[in-house]
C-alpha atoms as a PDB file:
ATOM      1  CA  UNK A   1       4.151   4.964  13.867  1.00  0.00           C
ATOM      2  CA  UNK A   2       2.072   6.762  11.182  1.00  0.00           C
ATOM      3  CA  UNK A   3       5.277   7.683   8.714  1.00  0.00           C
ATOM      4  CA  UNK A   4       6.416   3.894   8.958  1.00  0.00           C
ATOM      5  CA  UNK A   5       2.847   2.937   7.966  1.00  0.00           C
ATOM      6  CA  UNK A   6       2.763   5.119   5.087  1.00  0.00           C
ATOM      7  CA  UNK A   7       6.630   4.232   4.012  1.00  0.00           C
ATOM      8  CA  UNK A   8       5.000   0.462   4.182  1.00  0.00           C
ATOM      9  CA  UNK A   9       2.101   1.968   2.214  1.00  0.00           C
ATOM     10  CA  UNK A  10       4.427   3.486  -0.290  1.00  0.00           C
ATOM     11  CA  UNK A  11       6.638   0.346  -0.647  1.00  0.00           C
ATOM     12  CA  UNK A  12       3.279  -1.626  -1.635  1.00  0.00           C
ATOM     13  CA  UNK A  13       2.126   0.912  -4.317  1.00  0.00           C
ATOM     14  CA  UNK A  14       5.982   0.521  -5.754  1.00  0.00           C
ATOM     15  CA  UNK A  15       5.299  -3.404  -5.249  1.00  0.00           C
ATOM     16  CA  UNK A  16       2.004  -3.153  -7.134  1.00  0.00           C
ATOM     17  CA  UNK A  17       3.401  -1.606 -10.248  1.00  0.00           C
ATOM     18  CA  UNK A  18       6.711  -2.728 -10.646  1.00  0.00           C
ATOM     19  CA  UNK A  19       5.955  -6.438 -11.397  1.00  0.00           C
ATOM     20  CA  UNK A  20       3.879  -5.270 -14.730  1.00  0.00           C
ATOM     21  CA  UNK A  21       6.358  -3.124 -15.905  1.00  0.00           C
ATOM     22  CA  UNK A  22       9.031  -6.512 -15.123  1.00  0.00           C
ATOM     23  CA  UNK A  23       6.164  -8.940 -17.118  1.00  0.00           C
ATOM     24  CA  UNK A  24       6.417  -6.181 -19.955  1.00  0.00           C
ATOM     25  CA  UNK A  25      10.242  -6.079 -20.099  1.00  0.00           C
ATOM     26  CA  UNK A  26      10.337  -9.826 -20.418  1.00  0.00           C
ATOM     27  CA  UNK A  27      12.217 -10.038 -17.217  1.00  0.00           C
ATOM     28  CA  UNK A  28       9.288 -12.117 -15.000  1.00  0.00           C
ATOM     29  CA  UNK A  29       6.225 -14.368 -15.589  1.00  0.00           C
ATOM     30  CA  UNK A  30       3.290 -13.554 -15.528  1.00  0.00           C
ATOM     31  CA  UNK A  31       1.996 -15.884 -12.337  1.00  0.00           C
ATOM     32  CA  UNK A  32       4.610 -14.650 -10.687  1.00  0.00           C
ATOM     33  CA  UNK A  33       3.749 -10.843 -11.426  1.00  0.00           C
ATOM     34  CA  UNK A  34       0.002 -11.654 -10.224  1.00  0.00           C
ATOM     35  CA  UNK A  35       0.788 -12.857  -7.184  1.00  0.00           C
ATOM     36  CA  UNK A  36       3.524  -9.888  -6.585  1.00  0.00           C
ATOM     37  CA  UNK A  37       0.565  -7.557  -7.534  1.00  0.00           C
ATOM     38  CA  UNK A  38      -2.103  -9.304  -5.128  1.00  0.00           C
ATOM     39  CA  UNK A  39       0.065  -9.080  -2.285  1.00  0.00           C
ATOM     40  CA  UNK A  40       1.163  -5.496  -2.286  1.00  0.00           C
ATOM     41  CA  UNK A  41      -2.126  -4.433  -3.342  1.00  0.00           C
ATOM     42  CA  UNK A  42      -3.238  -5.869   0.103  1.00  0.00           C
ATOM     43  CA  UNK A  43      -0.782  -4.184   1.929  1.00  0.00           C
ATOM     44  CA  UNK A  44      -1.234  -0.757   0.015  1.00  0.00           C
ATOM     45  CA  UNK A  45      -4.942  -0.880   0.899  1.00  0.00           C
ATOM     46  CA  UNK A  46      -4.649  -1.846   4.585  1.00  0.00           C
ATOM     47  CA  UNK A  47      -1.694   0.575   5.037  1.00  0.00           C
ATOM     48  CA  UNK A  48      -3.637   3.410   3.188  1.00  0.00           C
ATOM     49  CA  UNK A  49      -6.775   2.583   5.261  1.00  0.00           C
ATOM     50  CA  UNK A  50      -5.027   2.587   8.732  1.00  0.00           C
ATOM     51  CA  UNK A  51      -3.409   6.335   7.616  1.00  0.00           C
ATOM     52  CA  UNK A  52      -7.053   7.384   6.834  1.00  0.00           C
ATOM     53  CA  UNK A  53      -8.447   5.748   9.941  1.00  0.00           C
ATOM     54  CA  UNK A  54      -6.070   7.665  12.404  1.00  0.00           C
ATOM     55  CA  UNK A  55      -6.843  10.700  10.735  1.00  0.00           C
ATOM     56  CA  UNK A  56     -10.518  10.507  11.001  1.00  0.00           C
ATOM     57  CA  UNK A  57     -10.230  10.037  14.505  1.00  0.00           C
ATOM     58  CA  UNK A  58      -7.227  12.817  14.949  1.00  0.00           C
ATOM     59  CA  UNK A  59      -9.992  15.554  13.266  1.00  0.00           C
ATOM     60  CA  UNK A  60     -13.359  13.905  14.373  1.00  0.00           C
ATOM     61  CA  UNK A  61     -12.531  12.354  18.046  1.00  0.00           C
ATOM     62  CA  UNK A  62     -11.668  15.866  19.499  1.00  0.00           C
ATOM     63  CA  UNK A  63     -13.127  16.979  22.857  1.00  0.00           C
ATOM     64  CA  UNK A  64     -13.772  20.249  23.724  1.00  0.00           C
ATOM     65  CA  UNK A  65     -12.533  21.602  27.332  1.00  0.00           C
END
Protein backbone atom coordinates (compact mmCIF):
# COMPACT_ATOMS: atom_id res chain seq x y z
CA UNK A 1 0.00 0.00 0.00
CA UNK A 2 2.88 2.40 0.85
CA UNK A 3 4.44 2.56 -2.99
CA UNK A 4 0.79 3.32 -4.33
CA UNK A 5 0.60 6.11 -1.72
CA UNK A 6 3.74 7.61 -2.68
CA UNK A 7 3.05 7.05 -6.69
CA UNK A 8 -0.33 9.12 -5.61
CA UNK A 9 2.06 11.43 -3.74
CA UNK A 10 4.25 11.79 -6.75
CA UNK A 11 1.35 12.29 -9.24
CA UNK A 12 0.21 15.38 -6.93
CA UNK A 13 3.68 17.06 -6.81
CA UNK A 14 3.59 16.61 -10.92
CA UNK A 15 -0.15 18.04 -10.54
CA UNK A 16 1.10 20.96 -8.44
CA UNK A 17 3.64 22.21 -10.89
CA UNK A 18 2.50 21.46 -14.13
CA UNK A 19 -0.53 23.85 -14.23
CA UNK A 20 2.03 27.01 -13.74
CA UNK A 21 4.26 25.99 -16.22
CA UNK A 22 0.64 25.46 -18.63
CA UNK A 23 -0.56 29.31 -17.27
CA UNK A 24 3.07 30.40 -18.44
CA UNK A 25 2.91 28.73 -21.88
CA UNK A 26 -0.39 30.40 -22.55
CA UNK A 27 -2.01 27.06 -22.81
CA UNK A 28 -4.56 27.42 -19.46
CA UNK A 29 -6.13 30.16 -17.27
CA UNK A 30 -5.18 31.14 -14.54
CA UNK A 31 -8.47 30.07 -12.24
CA UNK A 32 -8.21 27.08 -13.68
CA UNK A 33 -4.37 26.59 -12.80
CA UNK A 34 -5.28 27.64 -9.03
CA UNK A 35 -7.66 25.32 -8.51
CA UNK A 36 -5.40 22.44 -10.32
CA UNK A 37 -2.65 23.64 -7.85
CA UNK A 38 -4.99 23.61 -4.61
CA UNK A 39 -6.09 20.26 -5.24
CA UNK A 40 -2.90 18.36 -5.80
CA UNK A 41 -1.25 20.30 -3.23
CA UNK A 42 -3.84 18.60 -0.87
CA UNK A 43 -3.22 15.36 -2.03
CA UNK A 44 0.71 15.77 -2.09
CA UNK A 45 0.54 16.80 1.58
CA UNK A 46 -1.83 14.09 2.86
CA UNK A 47 -0.03 11.44 0.72
CA UNK A 48 3.45 12.71 1.95
CA UNK A 49 2.12 12.79 5.56
CA UNK A 50 0.61 9.22 5.56
CA UNK A 51 4.35 7.92 4.07
CA UNK A 52 5.91 9.80 7.07
CA UNK A 53 3.29 8.58 9.51
CA UNK A 54 3.87 4.78 8.72
CA UNK A 55 7.37 5.29 9.02
CA UNK A 56 7.39 6.82 12.37
CA UNK A 57 5.54 4.07 13.63
CA UNK A 58 7.66 1.26 11.49
CA UNK A 59 11.06 2.81 13.50
CA UNK A 60 9.38 4.09 16.79
CA UNK A 61 6.44 1.38 17.52
CA UNK A 62 9.00 -1.54 17.82
CA UNK A 63 8.80 -4.00 20.74
CA UNK A 64 11.50 -5.67 22.08
CA UNK A 65 11.20 -9.65 22.75
Amino acid sequence: MRPMIKLIGYIGIVAAILPSILFLAGRMELGTAKIIMLLATIVWFAAATIVEWNLDKKYFCKTDK
